[in-house]
C-alpha atoms as a PDB file:
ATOM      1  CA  UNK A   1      92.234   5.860  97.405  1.00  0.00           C
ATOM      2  CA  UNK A   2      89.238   5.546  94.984  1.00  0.00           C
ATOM      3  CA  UNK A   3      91.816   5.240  91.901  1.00  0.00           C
ATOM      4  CA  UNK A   4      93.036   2.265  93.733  1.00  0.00           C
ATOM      5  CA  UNK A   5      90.119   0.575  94.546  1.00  0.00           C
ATOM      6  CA  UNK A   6      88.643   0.907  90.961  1.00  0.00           C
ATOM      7  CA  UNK A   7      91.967  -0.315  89.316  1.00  0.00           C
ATOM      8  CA  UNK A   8      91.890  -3.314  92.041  1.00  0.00           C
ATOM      9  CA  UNK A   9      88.557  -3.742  90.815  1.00  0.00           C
ATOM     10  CA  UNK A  10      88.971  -3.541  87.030  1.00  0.00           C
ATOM     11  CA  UNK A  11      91.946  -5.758  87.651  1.00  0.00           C
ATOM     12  CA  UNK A  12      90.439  -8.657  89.257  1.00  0.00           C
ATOM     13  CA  UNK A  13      87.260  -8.473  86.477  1.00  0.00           C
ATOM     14  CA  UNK A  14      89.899  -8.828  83.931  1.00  0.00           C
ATOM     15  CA  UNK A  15      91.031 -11.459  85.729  1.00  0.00           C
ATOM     16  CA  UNK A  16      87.818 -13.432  85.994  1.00  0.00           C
ATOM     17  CA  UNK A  17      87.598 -13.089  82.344  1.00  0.00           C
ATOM     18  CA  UNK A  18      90.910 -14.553  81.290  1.00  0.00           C
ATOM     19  CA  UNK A  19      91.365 -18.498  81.092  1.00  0.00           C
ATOM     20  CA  UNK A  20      89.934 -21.754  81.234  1.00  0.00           C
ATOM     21  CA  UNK A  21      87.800 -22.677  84.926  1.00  0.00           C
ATOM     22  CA  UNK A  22      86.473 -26.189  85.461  1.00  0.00           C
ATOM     23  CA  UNK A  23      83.991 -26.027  88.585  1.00  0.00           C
ATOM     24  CA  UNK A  24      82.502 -29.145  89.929  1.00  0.00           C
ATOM     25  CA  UNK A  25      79.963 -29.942  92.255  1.00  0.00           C
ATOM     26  CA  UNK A  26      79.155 -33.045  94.533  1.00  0.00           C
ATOM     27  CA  UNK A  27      78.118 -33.499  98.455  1.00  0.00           C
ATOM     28  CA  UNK A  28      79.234 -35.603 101.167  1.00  0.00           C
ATOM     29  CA  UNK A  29      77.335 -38.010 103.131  1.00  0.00           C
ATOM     30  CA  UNK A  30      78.375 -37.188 107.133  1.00  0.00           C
ATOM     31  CA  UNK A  31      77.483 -39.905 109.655  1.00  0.00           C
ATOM     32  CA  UNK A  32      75.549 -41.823 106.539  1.00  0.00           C
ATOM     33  CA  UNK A  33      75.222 -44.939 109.109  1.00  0.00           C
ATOM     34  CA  UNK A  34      73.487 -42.888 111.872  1.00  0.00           C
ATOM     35  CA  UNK A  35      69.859 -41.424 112.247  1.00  0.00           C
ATOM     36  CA  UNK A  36      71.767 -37.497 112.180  1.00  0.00           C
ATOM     37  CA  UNK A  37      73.430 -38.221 108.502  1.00  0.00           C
ATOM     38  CA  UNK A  38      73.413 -35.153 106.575  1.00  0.00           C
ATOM     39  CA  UNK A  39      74.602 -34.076 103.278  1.00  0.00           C
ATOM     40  CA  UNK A  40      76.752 -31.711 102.674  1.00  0.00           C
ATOM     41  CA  UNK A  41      77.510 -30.163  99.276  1.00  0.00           C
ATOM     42  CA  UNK A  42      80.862 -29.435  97.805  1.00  0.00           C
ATOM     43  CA  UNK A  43      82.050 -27.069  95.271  1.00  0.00           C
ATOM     44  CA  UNK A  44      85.401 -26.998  93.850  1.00  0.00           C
ATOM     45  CA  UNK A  45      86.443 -24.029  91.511  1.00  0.00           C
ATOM     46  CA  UNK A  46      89.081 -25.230  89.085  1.00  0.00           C
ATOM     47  CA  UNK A  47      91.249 -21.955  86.969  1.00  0.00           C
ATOM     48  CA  UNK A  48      93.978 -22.671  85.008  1.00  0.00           C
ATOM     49  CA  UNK A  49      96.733 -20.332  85.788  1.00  0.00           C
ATOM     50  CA  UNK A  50      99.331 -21.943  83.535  1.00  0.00           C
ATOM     51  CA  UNK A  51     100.295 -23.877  80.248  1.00  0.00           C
ATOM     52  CA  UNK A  52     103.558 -24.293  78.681  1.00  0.00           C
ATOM     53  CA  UNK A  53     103.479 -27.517  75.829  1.00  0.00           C
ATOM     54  CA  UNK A  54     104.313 -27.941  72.089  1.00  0.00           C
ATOM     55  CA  UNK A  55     101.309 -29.053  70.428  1.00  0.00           C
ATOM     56  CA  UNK A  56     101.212 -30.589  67.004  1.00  0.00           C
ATOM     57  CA  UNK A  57      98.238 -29.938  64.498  1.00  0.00           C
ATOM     58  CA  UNK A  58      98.875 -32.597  61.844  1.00  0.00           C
ATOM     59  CA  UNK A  59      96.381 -31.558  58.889  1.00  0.00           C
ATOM     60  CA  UNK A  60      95.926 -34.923  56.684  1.00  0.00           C
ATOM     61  CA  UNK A  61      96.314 -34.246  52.367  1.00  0.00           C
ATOM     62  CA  UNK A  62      92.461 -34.276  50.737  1.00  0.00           C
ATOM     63  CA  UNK A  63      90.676 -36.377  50.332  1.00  0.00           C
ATOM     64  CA  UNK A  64      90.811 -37.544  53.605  1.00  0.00           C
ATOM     65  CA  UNK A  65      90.080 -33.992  55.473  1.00  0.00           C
ATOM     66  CA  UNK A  66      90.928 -35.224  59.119  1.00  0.00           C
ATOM     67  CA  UNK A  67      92.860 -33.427  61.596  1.00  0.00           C
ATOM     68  CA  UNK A  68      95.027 -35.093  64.430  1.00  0.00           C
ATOM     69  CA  UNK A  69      96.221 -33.034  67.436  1.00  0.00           C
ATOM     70  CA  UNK A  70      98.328 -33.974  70.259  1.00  0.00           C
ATOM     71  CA  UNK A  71     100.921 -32.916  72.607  1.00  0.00           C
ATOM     72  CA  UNK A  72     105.103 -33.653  72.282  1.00  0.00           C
ATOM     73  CA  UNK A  73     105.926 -33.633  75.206  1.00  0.00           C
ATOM     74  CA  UNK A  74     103.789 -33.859  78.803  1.00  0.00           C
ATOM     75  CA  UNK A  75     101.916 -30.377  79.135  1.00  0.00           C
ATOM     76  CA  UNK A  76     103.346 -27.903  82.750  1.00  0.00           C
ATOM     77  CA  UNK A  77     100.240 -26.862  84.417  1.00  0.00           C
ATOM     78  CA  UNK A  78      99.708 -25.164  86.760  1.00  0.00           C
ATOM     79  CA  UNK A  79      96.083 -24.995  88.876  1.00  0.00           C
ATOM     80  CA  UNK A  80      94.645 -22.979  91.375  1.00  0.00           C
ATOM     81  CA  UNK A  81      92.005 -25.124  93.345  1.00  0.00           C
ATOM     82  CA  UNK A  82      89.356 -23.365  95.606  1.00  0.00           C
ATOM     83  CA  UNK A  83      87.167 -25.579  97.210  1.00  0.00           C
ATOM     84  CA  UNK A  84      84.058 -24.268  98.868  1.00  0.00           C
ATOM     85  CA  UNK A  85      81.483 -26.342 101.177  1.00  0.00           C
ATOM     86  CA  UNK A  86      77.853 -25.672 102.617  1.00  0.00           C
ATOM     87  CA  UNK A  87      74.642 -24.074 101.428  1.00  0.00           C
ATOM     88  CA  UNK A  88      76.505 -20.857 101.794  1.00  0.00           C
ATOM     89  CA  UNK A  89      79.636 -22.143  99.807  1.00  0.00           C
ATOM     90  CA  UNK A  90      82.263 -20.968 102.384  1.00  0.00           C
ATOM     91  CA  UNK A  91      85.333 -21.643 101.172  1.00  0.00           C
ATOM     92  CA  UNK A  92      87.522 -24.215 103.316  1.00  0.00           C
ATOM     93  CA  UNK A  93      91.159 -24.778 102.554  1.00  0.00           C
ATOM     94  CA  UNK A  94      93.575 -24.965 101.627  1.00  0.00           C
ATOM     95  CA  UNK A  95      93.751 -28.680 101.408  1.00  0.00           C
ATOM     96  CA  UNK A  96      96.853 -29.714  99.740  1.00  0.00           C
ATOM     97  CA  UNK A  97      95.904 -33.482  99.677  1.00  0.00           C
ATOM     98  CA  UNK A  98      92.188 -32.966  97.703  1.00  0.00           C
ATOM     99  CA  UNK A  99      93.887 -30.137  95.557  1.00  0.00           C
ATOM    100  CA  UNK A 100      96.852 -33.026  94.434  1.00  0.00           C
ATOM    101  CA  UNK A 101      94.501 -35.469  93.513  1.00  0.00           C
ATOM    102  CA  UNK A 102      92.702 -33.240  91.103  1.00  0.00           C
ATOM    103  CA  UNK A 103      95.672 -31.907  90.037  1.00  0.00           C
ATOM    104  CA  UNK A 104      97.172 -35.073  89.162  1.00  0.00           C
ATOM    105  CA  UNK A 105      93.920 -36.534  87.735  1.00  0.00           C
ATOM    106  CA  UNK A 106      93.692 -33.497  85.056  1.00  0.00           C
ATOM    107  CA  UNK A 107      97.396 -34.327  84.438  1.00  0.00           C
ATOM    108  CA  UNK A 108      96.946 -37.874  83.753  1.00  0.00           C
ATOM    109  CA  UNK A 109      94.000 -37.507  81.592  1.00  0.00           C
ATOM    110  CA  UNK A 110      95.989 -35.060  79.457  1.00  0.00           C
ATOM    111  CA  UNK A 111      98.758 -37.551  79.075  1.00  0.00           C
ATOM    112  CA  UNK A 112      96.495 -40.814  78.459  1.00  0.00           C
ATOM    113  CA  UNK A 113      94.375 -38.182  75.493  1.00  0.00           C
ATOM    114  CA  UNK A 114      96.670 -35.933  74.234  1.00  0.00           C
ATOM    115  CA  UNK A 115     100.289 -36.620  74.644  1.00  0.00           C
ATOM    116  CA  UNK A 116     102.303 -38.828  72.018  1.00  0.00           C
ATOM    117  CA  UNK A 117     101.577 -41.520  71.282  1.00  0.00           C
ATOM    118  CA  UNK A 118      98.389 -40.660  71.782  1.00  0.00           C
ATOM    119  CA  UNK A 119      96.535 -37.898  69.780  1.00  0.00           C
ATOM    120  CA  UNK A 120      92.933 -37.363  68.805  1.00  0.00           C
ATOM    121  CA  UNK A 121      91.996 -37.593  65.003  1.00  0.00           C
ATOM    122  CA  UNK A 122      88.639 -35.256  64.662  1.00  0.00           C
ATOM    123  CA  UNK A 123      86.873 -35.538  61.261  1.00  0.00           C
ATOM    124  CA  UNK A 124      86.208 -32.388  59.649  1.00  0.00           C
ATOM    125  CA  UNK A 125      83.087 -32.831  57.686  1.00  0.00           C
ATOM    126  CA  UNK A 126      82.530 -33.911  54.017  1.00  0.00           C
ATOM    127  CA  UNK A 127      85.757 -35.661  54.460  1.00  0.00           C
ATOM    128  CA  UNK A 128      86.640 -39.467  55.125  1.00  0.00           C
ATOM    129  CA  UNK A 129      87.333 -41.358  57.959  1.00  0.00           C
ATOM    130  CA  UNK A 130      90.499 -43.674  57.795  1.00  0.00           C
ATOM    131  CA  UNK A 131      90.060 -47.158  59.596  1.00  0.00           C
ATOM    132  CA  UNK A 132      91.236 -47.769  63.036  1.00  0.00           C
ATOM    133  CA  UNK A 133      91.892 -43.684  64.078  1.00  0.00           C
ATOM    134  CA  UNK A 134      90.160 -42.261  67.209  1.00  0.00           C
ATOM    135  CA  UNK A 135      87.864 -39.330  66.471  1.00  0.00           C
ATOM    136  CA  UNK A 136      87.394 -36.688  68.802  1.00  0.00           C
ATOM    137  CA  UNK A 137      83.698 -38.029  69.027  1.00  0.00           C
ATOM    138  CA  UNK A 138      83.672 -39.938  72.223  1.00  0.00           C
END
Protein backbone atom coordinates (compact mmCIF):
# COMPACT_ATOMS: atom_id res chain seq x y z
CA UNK A 1 0.00 0.00 0.00
CA UNK A 2 2.79 2.53 0.88
CA UNK A 3 4.64 1.62 -2.59
CA UNK A 4 1.49 2.80 -4.12
CA UNK A 5 0.88 5.80 -2.48
CA UNK A 6 4.53 7.06 -2.92
CA UNK A 7 4.55 6.15 -6.72
CA UNK A 8 0.96 8.03 -6.91
CA UNK A 9 2.76 10.66 -5.28
CA UNK A 10 6.02 10.85 -7.25
CA UNK A 11 3.75 10.55 -10.24
CA UNK A 12 1.57 13.44 -9.86
CA UNK A 13 4.93 15.76 -8.77
CA UNK A 14 6.27 14.77 -12.05
CA UNK A 15 3.31 15.75 -13.36
CA UNK A 16 3.14 19.24 -11.91
CA UNK A 17 6.52 19.71 -13.29
CA UNK A 18 5.93 18.89 -16.92
CA UNK A 19 4.34 21.62 -19.34
CA UNK A 20 3.26 24.96 -19.89
CA UNK A 21 0.26 26.42 -17.08
CA UNK A 22 -1.30 29.83 -17.65
CA UNK A 23 -3.27 30.78 -14.31
CA UNK A 24 -5.32 33.86 -14.18
CA UNK A 25 -6.98 35.70 -11.65
CA UNK A 26 -10.02 38.19 -11.57
CA UNK A 27 -13.33 38.56 -9.22
CA UNK A 28 -16.86 39.01 -9.82
CA UNK A 29 -19.05 41.71 -8.74
CA UNK A 30 -22.47 39.79 -7.21
CA UNK A 31 -25.54 42.00 -6.76
CA UNK A 32 -23.10 45.18 -7.79
CA UNK A 33 -26.53 47.33 -7.92
CA UNK A 34 -27.61 46.43 -4.34
CA UNK A 35 -26.34 47.56 -0.79
CA UNK A 36 -25.18 43.39 -0.22
CA UNK A 37 -22.74 43.48 -3.51
CA UNK A 38 -19.79 41.48 -2.85
CA UNK A 39 -16.80 40.44 -4.70
CA UNK A 40 -15.89 37.39 -5.35
CA UNK A 41 -12.50 36.29 -6.70
CA UNK A 42 -11.84 33.85 -9.45
CA UNK A 43 -8.98 31.72 -10.30
CA UNK A 44 -8.63 29.77 -13.35
CA UNK A 45 -5.65 27.24 -13.70
CA UNK A 46 -4.76 26.87 -17.35
CA UNK A 47 -2.16 23.36 -18.26
CA UNK A 48 -1.50 22.49 -21.51
CA UNK A 49 -1.96 18.85 -21.96
CA UNK A 50 -1.37 18.78 -25.71
CA UNK A 51 0.42 20.17 -28.93
CA UNK A 52 0.72 18.67 -32.23
CA UNK A 53 1.89 21.62 -35.14
CA UNK A 54 4.73 22.01 -37.71
CA UNK A 55 6.54 25.03 -36.88
CA UNK A 56 8.90 26.80 -39.19
CA UNK A 57 12.16 28.60 -37.88
CA UNK A 58 13.19 30.63 -40.93
CA UNK A 59 16.87 31.90 -39.98
CA UNK A 60 17.52 35.09 -42.39
CA UNK A 61 21.44 35.03 -44.34
CA UNK A 62 23.90 37.76 -42.33
CA UNK A 63 23.87 40.54 -42.29
CA UNK A 64 20.50 40.81 -41.45
CA UNK A 65 20.55 38.29 -38.25
CA UNK A 66 16.64 38.10 -37.78
CA UNK A 67 14.70 35.11 -37.11
CA UNK A 68 10.96 34.54 -38.19
CA UNK A 69 8.88 31.74 -36.61
CA UNK A 70 5.46 30.66 -37.29
CA UNK A 71 3.15 27.84 -37.53
CA UNK A 72 1.99 25.80 -41.09
CA UNK A 73 -0.77 24.80 -40.31
CA UNK A 74 -3.40 25.74 -37.19
CA UNK A 75 -1.74 24.24 -33.91
CA UNK A 76 -4.25 20.88 -32.00
CA UNK A 77 -4.42 21.79 -28.45
CA UNK A 78 -5.61 20.46 -26.11
CA UNK A 79 -6.39 22.29 -22.40
CA UNK A 80 -7.34 21.27 -19.17
CA UNK A 81 -9.22 24.25 -17.42
CA UNK A 82 -9.73 24.23 -13.56
CA UNK A 83 -11.44 27.03 -12.34
CA UNK A 84 -11.50 27.74 -8.65
CA UNK A 85 -13.66 30.57 -6.75
CA UNK A 86 -13.64 32.13 -3.11
CA UNK A 87 -11.07 33.15 -0.53
CA UNK A 88 -10.57 29.47 -0.08
CA UNK A 89 -10.23 28.78 -3.93
CA UNK A 90 -12.70 25.82 -4.03
CA UNK A 91 -12.76 24.58 -7.17
CA UNK A 92 -16.28 24.79 -9.05
CA UNK A 93 -16.84 23.04 -12.33
CA UNK A 94 -16.77 21.80 -14.60
CA UNK A 95 -18.17 24.53 -16.72
CA UNK A 96 -17.99 23.62 -20.27
CA UNK A 97 -19.23 27.08 -21.52
CA UNK A 98 -16.29 29.36 -19.49
CA UNK A 99 -13.72 26.49 -20.29
CA UNK A 100 -14.75 26.98 -24.43
CA UNK A 101 -14.32 30.47 -24.39
CA UNK A 102 -10.81 30.31 -23.09
CA UNK A 103 -10.14 27.59 -25.06
CA UNK A 104 -11.10 29.18 -28.16
CA UNK A 105 -9.58 32.58 -27.21
CA UNK A 106 -5.93 30.85 -26.77
CA UNK A 107 -6.75 29.24 -30.16
CA UNK A 108 -7.50 32.32 -31.95
CA UNK A 109 -4.67 34.25 -30.64
CA UNK A 110 -2.34 31.48 -31.84
CA UNK A 111 -3.79 31.68 -35.29
CA UNK A 112 -3.99 35.68 -35.59
CA UNK A 113 0.25 35.51 -34.11
CA UNK A 114 1.65 32.56 -35.22
CA UNK A 115 0.02 30.72 -38.00
CA UNK A 116 0.84 31.54 -41.80
CA UNK A 117 0.57 34.15 -42.99
CA UNK A 118 1.36 35.44 -40.01
CA UNK A 119 4.74 34.85 -38.20
CA UNK A 120 6.79 36.88 -35.78
CA UNK A 121 10.26 38.26 -37.00
CA UNK A 122 12.43 38.68 -33.54
CA UNK A 123 15.75 40.56 -34.00
CA UNK A 124 18.64 38.85 -32.68
CA UNK A 125 21.01 41.48 -31.56
CA UNK A 126 23.90 43.24 -33.42
CA UNK A 127 21.92 42.45 -36.44
CA UNK A 128 19.53 44.67 -38.69
CA UNK A 129 16.09 45.20 -38.82
CA UNK A 130 14.41 44.97 -42.37
CA UNK A 131 11.53 47.60 -42.97
CA UNK A 132 7.97 46.76 -42.52
CA UNK A 133 8.57 43.09 -40.44
CA UNK A 134 6.91 42.60 -37.00
CA UNK A 135 9.39 41.96 -34.20
CA UNK A 136 8.59 39.88 -31.43
CA UNK A 137 8.84 43.20 -29.33
CA UNK A 138 5.28 44.15 -28.78
Amino acid sequence: KRKKRRKKKRKKEQEKEKGFEIKLETSVKIFPHESKARELPIEAEIKLKRFHATMVIEIEPEPDTSVGVFFLTEPISEWQIDIYAGQKKERIGPIPLIEDIISQRIQLTLMEKLVLPNKRVIQIPGGKEKEGEKTGEE
